[in-house]
PDB file of N, CA and C in Angstrom:
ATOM      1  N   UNK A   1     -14.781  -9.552 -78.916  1.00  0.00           N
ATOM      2  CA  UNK A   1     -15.139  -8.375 -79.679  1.00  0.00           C
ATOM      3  C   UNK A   1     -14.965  -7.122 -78.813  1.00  0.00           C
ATOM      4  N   UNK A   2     -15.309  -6.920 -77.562  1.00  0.00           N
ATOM      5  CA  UNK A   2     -15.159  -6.001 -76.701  1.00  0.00           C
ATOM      6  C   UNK A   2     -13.775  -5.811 -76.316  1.00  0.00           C
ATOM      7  N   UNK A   3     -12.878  -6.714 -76.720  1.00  0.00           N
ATOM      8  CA  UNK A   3     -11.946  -6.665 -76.169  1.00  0.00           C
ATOM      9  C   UNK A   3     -10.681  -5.697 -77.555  1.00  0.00           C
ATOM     10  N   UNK A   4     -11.380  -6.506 -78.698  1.00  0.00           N
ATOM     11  CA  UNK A   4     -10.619  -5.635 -79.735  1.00  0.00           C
ATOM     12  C   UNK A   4     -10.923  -3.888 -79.726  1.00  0.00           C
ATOM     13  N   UNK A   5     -12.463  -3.900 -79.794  1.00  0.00           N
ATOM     14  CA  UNK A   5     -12.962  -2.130 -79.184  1.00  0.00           C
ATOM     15  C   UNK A   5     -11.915  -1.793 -78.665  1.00  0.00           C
ATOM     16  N   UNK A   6     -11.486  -2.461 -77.198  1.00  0.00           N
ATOM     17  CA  UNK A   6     -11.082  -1.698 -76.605  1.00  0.00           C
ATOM     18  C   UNK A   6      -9.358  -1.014 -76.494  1.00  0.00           C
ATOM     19  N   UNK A   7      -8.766  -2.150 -77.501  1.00  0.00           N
ATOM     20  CA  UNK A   7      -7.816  -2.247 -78.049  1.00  0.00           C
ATOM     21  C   UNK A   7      -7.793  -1.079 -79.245  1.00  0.00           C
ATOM     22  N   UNK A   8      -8.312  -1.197 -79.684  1.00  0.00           N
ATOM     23  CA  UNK A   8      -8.657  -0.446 -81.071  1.00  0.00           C
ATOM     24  C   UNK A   8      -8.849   1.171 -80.591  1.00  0.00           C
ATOM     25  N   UNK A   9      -9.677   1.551 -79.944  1.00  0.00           N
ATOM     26  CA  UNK A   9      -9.577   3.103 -79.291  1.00  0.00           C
ATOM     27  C   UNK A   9      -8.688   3.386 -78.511  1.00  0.00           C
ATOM     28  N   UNK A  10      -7.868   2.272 -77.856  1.00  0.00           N
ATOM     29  CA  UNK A  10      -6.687   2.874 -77.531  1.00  0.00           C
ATOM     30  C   UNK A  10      -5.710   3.119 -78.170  1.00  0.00           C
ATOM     31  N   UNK A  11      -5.392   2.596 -79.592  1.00  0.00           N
ATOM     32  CA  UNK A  11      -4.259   2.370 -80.315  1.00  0.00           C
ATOM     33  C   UNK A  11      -4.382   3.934 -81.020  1.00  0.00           C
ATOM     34  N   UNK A  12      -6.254   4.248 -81.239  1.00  0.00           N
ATOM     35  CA  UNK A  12      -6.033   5.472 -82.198  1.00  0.00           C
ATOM     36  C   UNK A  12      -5.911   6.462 -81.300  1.00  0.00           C
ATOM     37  N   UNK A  13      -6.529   6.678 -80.250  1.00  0.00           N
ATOM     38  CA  UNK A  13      -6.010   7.340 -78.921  1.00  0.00           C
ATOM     39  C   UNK A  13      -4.327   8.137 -78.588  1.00  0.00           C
ATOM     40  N   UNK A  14      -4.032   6.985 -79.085  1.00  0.00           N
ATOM     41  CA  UNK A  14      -2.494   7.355 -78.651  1.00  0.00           C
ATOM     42  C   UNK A  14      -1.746   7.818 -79.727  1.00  0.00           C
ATOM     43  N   UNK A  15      -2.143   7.220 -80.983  1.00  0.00           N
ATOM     44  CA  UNK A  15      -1.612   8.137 -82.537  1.00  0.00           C
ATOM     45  C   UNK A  15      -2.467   9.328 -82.393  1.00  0.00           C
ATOM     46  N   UNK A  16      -3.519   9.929 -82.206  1.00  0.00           N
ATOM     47  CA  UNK A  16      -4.072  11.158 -81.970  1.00  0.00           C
ATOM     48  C   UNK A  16      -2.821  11.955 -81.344  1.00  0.00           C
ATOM     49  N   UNK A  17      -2.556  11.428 -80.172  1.00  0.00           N
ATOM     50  CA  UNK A  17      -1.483  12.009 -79.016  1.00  0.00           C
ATOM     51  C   UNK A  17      -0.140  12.567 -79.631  1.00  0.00           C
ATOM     52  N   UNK A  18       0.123  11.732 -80.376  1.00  0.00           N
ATOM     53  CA  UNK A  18       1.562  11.697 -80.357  1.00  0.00           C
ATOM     54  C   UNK A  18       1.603  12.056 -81.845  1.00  0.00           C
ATOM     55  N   UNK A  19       1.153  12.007 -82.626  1.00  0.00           N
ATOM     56  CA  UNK A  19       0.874  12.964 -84.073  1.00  0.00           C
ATOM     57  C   UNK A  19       1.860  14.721 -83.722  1.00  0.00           C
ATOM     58  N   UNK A  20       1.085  15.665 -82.836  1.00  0.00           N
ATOM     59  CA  UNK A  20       1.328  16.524 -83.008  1.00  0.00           C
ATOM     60  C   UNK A  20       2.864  16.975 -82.171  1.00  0.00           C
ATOM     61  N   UNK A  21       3.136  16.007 -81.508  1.00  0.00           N
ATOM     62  CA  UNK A  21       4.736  16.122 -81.172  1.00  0.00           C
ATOM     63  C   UNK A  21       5.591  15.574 -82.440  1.00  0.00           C
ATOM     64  N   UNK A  22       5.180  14.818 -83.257  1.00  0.00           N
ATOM     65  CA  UNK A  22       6.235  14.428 -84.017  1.00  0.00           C
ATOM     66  C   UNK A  22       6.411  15.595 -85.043  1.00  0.00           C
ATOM     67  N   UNK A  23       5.443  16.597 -85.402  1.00  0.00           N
ATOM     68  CA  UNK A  23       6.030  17.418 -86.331  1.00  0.00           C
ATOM     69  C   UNK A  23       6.574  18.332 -85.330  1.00  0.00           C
ATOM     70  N   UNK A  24       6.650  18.959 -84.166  1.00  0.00           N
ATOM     71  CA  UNK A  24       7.370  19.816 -83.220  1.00  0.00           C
ATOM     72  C   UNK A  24       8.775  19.383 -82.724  1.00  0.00           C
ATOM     73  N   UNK A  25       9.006  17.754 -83.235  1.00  0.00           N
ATOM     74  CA  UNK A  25      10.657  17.997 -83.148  1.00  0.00           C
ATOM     75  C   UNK A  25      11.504  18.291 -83.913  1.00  0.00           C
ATOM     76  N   UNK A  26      12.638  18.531 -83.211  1.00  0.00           N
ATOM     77  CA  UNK A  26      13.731  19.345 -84.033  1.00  0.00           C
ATOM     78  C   UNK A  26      14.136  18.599 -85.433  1.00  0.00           C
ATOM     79  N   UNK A  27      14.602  18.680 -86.641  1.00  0.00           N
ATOM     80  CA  UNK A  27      14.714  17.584 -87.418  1.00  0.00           C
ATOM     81  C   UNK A  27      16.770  17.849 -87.328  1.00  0.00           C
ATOM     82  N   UNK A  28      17.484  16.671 -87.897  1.00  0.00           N
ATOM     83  CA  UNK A  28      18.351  16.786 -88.428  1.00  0.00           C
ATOM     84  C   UNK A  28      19.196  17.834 -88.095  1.00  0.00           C
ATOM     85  N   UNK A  29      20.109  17.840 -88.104  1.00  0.00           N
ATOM     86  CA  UNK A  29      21.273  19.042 -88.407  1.00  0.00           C
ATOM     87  C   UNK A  29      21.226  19.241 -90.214  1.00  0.00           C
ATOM     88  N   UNK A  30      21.638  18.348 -90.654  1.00  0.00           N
ATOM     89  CA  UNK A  30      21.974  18.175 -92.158  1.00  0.00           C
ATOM     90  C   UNK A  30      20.686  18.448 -93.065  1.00  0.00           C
ATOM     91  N   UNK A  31      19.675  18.437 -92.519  1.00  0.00           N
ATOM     92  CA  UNK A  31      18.366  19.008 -93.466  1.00  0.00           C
ATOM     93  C   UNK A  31      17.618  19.860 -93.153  1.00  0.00           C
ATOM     94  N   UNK A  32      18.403  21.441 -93.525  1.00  0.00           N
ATOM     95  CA  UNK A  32      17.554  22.890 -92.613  1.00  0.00           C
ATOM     96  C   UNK A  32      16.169  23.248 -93.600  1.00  0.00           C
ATOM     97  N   UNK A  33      14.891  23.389 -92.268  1.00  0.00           N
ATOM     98  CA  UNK A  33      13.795  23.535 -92.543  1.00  0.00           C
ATOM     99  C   UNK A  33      13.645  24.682 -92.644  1.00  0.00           C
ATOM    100  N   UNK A  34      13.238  25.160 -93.662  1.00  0.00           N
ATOM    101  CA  UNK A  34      12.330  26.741 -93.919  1.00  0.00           C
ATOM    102  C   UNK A  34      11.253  27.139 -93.451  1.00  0.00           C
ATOM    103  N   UNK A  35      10.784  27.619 -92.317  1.00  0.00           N
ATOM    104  CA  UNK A  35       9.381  27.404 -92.179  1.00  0.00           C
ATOM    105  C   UNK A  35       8.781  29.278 -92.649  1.00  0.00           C
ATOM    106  N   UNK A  36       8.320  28.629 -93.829  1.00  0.00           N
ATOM    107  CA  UNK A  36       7.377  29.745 -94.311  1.00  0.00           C
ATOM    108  C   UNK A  36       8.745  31.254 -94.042  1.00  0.00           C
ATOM    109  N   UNK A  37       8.064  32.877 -94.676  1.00  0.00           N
ATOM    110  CA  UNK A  37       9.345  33.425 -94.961  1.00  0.00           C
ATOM    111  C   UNK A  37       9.956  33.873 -93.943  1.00  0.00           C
ATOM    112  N   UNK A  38      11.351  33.196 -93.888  1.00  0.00           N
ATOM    113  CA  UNK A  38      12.085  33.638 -93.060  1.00  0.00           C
ATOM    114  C   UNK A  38      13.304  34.209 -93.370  1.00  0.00           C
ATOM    115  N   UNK A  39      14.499  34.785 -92.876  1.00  0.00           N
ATOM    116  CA  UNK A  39      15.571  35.114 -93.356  1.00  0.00           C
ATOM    117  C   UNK A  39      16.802  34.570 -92.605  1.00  0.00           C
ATOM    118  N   UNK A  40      17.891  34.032 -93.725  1.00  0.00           N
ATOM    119  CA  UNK A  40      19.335  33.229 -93.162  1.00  0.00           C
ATOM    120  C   UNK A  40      19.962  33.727 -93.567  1.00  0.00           C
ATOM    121  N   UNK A  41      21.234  34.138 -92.093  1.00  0.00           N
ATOM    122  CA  UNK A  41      22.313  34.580 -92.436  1.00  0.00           C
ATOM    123  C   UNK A  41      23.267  33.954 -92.767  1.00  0.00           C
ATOM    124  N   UNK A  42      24.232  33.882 -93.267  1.00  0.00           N
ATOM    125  CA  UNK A  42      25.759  33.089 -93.826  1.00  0.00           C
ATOM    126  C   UNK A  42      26.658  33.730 -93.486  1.00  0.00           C
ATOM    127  N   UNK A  43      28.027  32.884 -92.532  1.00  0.00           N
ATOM    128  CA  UNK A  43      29.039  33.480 -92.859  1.00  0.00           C
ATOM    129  C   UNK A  43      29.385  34.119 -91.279  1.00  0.00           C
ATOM    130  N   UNK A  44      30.368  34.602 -91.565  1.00  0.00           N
ATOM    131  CA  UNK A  44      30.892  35.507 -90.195  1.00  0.00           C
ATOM    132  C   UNK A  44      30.773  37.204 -89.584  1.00  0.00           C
ATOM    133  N   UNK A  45      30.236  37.058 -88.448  1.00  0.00           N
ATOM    134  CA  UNK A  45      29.550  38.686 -88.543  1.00  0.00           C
ATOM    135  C   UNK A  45      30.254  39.479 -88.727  1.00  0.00           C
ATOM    136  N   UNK A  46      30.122  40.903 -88.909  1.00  0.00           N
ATOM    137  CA  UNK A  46      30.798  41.421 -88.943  1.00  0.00           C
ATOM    138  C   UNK A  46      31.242  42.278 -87.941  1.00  0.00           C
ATOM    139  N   UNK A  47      32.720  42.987 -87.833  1.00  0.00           N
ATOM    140  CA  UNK A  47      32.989  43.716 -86.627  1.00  0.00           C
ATOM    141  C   UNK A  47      32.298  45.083 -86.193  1.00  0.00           C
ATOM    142  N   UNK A  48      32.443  45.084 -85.252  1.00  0.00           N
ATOM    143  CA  UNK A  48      31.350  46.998 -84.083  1.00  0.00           C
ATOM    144  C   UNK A  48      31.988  47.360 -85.345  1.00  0.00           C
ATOM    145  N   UNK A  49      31.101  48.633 -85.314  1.00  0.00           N
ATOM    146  CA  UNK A  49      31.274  49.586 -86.219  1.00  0.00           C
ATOM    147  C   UNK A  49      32.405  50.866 -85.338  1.00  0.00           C
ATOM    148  N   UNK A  50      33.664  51.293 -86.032  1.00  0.00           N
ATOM    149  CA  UNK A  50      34.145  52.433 -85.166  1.00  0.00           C
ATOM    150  C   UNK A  50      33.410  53.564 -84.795  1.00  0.00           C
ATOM    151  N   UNK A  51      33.865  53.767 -83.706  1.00  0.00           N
ATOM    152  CA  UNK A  51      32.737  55.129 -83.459  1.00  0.00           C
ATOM    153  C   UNK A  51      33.684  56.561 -84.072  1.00  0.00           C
ATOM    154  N   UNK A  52      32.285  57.415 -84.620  1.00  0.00           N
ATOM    155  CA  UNK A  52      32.936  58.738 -85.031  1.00  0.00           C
ATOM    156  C   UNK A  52      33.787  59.380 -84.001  1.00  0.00           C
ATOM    157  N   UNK A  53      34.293  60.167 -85.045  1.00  0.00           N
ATOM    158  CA  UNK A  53      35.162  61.307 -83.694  1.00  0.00           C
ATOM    159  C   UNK A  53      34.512  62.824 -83.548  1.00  0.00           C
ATOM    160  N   UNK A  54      33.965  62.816 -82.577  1.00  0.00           N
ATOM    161  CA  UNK A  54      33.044  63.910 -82.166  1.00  0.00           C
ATOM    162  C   UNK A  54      33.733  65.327 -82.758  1.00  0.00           C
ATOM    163  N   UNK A  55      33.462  66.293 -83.072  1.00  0.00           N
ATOM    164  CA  UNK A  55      33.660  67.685 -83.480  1.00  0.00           C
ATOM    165  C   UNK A  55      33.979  68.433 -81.730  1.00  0.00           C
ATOM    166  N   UNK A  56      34.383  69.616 -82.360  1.00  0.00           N
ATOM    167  CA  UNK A  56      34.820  70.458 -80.933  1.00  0.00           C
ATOM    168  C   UNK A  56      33.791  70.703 -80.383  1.00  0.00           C
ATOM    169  N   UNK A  57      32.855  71.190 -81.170  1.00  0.00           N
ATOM    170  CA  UNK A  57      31.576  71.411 -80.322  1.00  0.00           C
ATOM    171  C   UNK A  57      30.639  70.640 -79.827  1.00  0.00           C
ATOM    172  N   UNK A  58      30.830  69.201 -80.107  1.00  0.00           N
ATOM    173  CA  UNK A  58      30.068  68.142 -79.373  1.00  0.00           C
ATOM    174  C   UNK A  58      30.885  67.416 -77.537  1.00  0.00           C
ATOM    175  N   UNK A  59      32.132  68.443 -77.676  1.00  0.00           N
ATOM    176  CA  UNK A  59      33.049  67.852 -76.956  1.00  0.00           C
ATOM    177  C   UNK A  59      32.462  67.864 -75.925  1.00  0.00           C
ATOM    178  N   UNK A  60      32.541  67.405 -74.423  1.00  0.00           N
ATOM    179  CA  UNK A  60      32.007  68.133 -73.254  1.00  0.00           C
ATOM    180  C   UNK A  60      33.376  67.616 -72.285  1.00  0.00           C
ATOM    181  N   UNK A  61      34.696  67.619 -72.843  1.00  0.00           N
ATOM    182  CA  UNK A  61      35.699  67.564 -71.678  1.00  0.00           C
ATOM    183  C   UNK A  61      36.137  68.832 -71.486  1.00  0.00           C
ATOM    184  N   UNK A  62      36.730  69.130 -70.257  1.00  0.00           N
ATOM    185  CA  UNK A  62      37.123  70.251 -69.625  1.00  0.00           C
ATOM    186  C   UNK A  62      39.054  69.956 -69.710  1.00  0.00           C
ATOM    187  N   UNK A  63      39.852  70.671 -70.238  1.00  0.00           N
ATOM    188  CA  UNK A  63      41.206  70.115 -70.904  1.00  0.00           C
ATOM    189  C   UNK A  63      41.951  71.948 -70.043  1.00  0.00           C
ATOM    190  N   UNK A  64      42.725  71.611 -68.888  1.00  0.00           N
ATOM    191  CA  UNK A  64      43.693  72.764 -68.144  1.00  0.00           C
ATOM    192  C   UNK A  64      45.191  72.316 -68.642  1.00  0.00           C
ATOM    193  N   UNK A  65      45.648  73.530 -68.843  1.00  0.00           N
ATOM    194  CA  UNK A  65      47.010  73.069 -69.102  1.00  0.00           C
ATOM    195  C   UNK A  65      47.568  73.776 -67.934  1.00  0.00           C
ATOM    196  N   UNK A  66      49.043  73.604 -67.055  1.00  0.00           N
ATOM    197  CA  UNK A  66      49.632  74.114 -66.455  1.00  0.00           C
ATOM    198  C   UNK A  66      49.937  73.536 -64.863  1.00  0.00           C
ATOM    199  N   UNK A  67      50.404  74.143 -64.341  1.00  0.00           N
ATOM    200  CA  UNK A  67      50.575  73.869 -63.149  1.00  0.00           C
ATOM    201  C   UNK A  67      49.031  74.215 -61.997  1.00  0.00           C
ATOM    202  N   UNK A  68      48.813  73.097 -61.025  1.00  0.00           N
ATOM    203  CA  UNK A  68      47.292  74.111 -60.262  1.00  0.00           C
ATOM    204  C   UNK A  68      47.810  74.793 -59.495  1.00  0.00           C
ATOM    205  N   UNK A  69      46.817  76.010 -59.103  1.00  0.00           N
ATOM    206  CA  UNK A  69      47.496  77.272 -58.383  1.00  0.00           C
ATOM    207  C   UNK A  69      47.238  76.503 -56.423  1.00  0.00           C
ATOM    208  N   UNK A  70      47.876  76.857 -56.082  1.00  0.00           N
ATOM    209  CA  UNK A  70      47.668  76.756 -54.724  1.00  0.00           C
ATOM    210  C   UNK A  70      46.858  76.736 -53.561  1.00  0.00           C
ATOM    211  N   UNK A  71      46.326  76.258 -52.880  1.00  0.00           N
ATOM    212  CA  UNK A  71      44.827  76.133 -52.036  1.00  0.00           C
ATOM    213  C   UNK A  71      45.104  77.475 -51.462  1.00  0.00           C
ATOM    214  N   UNK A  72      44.139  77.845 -51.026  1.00  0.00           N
ATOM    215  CA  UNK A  72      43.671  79.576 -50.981  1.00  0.00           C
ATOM    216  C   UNK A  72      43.820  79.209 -49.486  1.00  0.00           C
ATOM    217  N   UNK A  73      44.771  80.461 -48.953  1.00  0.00           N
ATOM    218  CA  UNK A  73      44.690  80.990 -47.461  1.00  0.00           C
ATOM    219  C   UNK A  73      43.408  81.333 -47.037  1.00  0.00           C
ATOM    220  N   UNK A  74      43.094  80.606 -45.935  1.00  0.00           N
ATOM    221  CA  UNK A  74      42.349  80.791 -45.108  1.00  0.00           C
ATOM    222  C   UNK A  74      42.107  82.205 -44.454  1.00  0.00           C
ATOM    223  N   UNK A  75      41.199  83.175 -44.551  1.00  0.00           N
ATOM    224  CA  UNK A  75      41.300  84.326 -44.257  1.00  0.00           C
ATOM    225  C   UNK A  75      41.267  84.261 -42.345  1.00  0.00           C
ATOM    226  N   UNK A  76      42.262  85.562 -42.106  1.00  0.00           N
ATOM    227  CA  UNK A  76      42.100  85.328 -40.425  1.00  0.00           C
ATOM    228  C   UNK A  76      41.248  86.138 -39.482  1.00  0.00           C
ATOM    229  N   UNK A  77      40.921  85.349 -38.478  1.00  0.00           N
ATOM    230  CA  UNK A  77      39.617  85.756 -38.053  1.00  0.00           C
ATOM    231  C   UNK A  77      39.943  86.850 -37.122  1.00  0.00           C
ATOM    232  N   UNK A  78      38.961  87.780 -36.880  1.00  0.00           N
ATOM    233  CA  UNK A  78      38.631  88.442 -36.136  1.00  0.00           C
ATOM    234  C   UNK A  78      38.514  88.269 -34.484  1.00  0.00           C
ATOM    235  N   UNK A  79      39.248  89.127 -34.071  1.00  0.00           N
ATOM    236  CA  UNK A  79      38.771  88.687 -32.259  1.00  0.00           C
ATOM    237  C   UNK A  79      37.445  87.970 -31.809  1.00  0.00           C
ATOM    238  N   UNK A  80      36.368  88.682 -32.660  1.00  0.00           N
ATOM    239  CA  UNK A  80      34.718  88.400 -32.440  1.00  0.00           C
ATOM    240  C   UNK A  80      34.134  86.761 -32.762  1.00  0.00           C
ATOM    241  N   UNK A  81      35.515  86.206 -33.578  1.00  0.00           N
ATOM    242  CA  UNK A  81      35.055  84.941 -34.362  1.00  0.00           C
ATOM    243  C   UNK A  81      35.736  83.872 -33.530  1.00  0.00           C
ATOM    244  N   UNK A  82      36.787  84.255 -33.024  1.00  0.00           N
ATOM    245  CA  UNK A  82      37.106  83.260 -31.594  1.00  0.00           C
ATOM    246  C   UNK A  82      36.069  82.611 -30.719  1.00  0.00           C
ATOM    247  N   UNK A  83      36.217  81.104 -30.925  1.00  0.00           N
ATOM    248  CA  UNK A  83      35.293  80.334 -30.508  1.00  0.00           C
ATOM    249  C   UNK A  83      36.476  79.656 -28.610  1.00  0.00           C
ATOM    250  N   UNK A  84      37.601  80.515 -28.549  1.00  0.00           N
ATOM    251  CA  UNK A  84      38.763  80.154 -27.933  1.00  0.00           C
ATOM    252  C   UNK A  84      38.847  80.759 -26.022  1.00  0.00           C
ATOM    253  N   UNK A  85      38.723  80.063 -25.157  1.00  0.00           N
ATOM    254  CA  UNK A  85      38.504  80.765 -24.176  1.00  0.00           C
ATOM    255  C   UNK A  85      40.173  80.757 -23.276  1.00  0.00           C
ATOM    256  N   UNK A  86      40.736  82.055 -23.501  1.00  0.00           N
ATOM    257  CA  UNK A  86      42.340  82.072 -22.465  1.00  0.00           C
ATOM    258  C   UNK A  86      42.339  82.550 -21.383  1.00  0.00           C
ATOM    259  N   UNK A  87      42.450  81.464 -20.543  1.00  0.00           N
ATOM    260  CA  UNK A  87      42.846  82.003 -19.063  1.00  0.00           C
ATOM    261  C   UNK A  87      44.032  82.459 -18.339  1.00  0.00           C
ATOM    262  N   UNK A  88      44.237  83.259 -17.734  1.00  0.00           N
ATOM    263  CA  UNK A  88      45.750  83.646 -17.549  1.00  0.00           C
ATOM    264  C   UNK A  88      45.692  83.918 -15.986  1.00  0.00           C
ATOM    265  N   UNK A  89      46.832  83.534 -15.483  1.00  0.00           N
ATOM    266  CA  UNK A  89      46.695  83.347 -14.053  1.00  0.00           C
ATOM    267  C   UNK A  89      46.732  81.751 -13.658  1.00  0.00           C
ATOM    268  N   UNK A  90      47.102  81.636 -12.377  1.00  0.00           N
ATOM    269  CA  UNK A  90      46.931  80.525 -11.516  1.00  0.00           C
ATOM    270  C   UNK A  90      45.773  79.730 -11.235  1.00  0.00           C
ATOM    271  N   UNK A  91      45.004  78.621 -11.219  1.00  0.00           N
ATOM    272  CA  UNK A  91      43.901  78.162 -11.099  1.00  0.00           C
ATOM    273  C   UNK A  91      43.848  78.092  -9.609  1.00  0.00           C
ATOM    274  N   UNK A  92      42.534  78.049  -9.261  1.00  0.00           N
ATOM    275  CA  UNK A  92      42.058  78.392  -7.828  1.00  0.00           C
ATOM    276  C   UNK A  92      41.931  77.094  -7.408  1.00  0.00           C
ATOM    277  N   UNK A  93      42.235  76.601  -5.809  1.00  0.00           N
ATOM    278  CA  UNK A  93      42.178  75.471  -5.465  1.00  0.00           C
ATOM    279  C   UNK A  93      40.645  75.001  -5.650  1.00  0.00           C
ATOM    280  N   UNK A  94      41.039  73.600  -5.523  1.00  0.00           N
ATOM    281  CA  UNK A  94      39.149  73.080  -5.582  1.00  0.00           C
ATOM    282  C   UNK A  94      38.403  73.328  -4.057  1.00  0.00           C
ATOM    283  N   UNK A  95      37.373  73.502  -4.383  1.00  0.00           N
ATOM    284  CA  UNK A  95      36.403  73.768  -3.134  1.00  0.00           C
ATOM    285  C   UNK A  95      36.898  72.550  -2.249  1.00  0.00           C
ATOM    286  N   UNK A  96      36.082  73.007  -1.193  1.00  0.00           N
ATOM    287  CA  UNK A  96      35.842  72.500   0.262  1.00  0.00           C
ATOM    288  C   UNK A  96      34.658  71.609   0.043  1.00  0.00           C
ATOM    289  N   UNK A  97      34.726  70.460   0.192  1.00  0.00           N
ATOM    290  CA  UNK A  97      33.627  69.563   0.601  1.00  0.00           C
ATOM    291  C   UNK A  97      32.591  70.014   1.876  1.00  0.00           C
ATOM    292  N   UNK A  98      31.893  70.131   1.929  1.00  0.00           N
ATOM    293  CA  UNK A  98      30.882  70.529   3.310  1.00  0.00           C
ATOM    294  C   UNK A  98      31.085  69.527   4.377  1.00  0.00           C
ATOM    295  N   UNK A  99      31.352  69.881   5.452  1.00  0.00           N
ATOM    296  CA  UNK A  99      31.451  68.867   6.635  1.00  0.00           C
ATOM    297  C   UNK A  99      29.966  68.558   6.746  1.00  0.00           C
ATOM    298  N   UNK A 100      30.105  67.144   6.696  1.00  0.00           N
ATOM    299  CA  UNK A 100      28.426  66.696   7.622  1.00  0.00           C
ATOM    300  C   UNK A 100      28.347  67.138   8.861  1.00  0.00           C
ATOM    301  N   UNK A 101      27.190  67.390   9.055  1.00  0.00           N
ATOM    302  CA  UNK A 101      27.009  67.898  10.644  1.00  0.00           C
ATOM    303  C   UNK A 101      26.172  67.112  11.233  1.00  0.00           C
ATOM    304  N   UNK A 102      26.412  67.011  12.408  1.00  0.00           N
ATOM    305  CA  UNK A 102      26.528  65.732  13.577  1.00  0.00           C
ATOM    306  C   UNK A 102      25.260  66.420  14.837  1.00  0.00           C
ATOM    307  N   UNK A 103      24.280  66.213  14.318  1.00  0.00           N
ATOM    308  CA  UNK A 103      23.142  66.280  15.677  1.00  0.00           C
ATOM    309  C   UNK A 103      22.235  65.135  16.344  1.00  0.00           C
ATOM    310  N   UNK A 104      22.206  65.554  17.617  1.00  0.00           N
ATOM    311  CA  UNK A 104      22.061  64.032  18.607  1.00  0.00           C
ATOM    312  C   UNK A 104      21.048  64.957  18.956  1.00  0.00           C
ATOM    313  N   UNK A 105      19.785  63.925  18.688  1.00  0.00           N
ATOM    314  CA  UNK A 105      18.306  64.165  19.183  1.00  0.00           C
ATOM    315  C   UNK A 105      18.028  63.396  21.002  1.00  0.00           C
ATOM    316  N   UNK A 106      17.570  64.759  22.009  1.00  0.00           N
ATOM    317  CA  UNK A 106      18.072  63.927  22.998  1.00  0.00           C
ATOM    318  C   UNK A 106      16.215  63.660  23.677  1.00  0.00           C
TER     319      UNK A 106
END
């Protein structure tokens, strides 16, 4: 008798369990479920919509016609703006090393 008990609460045990997975699987391909209101589409989507063509005044491109004019001369500098140092003349030999000098402590 203890042994059916124990048989018996396990059997309903496990239908408790497994009850609420069986309605959470997927069903079928071939038999589509409605669940409560929903909405189905049919069919093939449809294509982007073209986009408008903006008016002149929505435009924001900048449109040059012609040839570009030429990079602008550099204006020339002033004596004062010379960063340039010119030497003119011969360069002067290099110095003289200092002779060590030689004293005997007597």
């Amino acid at each position: 008798m203890k042994k059916t008990t124990l048989v018996m609460a396990v059997s309903v045990l496990t239908i408790l369990m497994v009850l609420p997975v069986i309605g959470s699987v997927n069903t079928l391909a071939g038999k589509p479920t409605i669940i409560g209101p929903t909405l189905r589409a049919d069919g093939d989507p449809l294509p982007p919509p073209i986009p408008r063509k903006p008016s002149l005044m929505e435009l924001n491109t900048l449109v040059a016609d012609g040839d570009p004019l030429p990079p602008p001369i550099p204006p020339k500098p002033s004596l004062m703006e010379f960063n340039t140092l010119v030497a003119d003349g011969d360069p002067l030999p290099p110095p003289i090393p200092p002779q060590p000098s030689v004293e005997l402590f007597v």
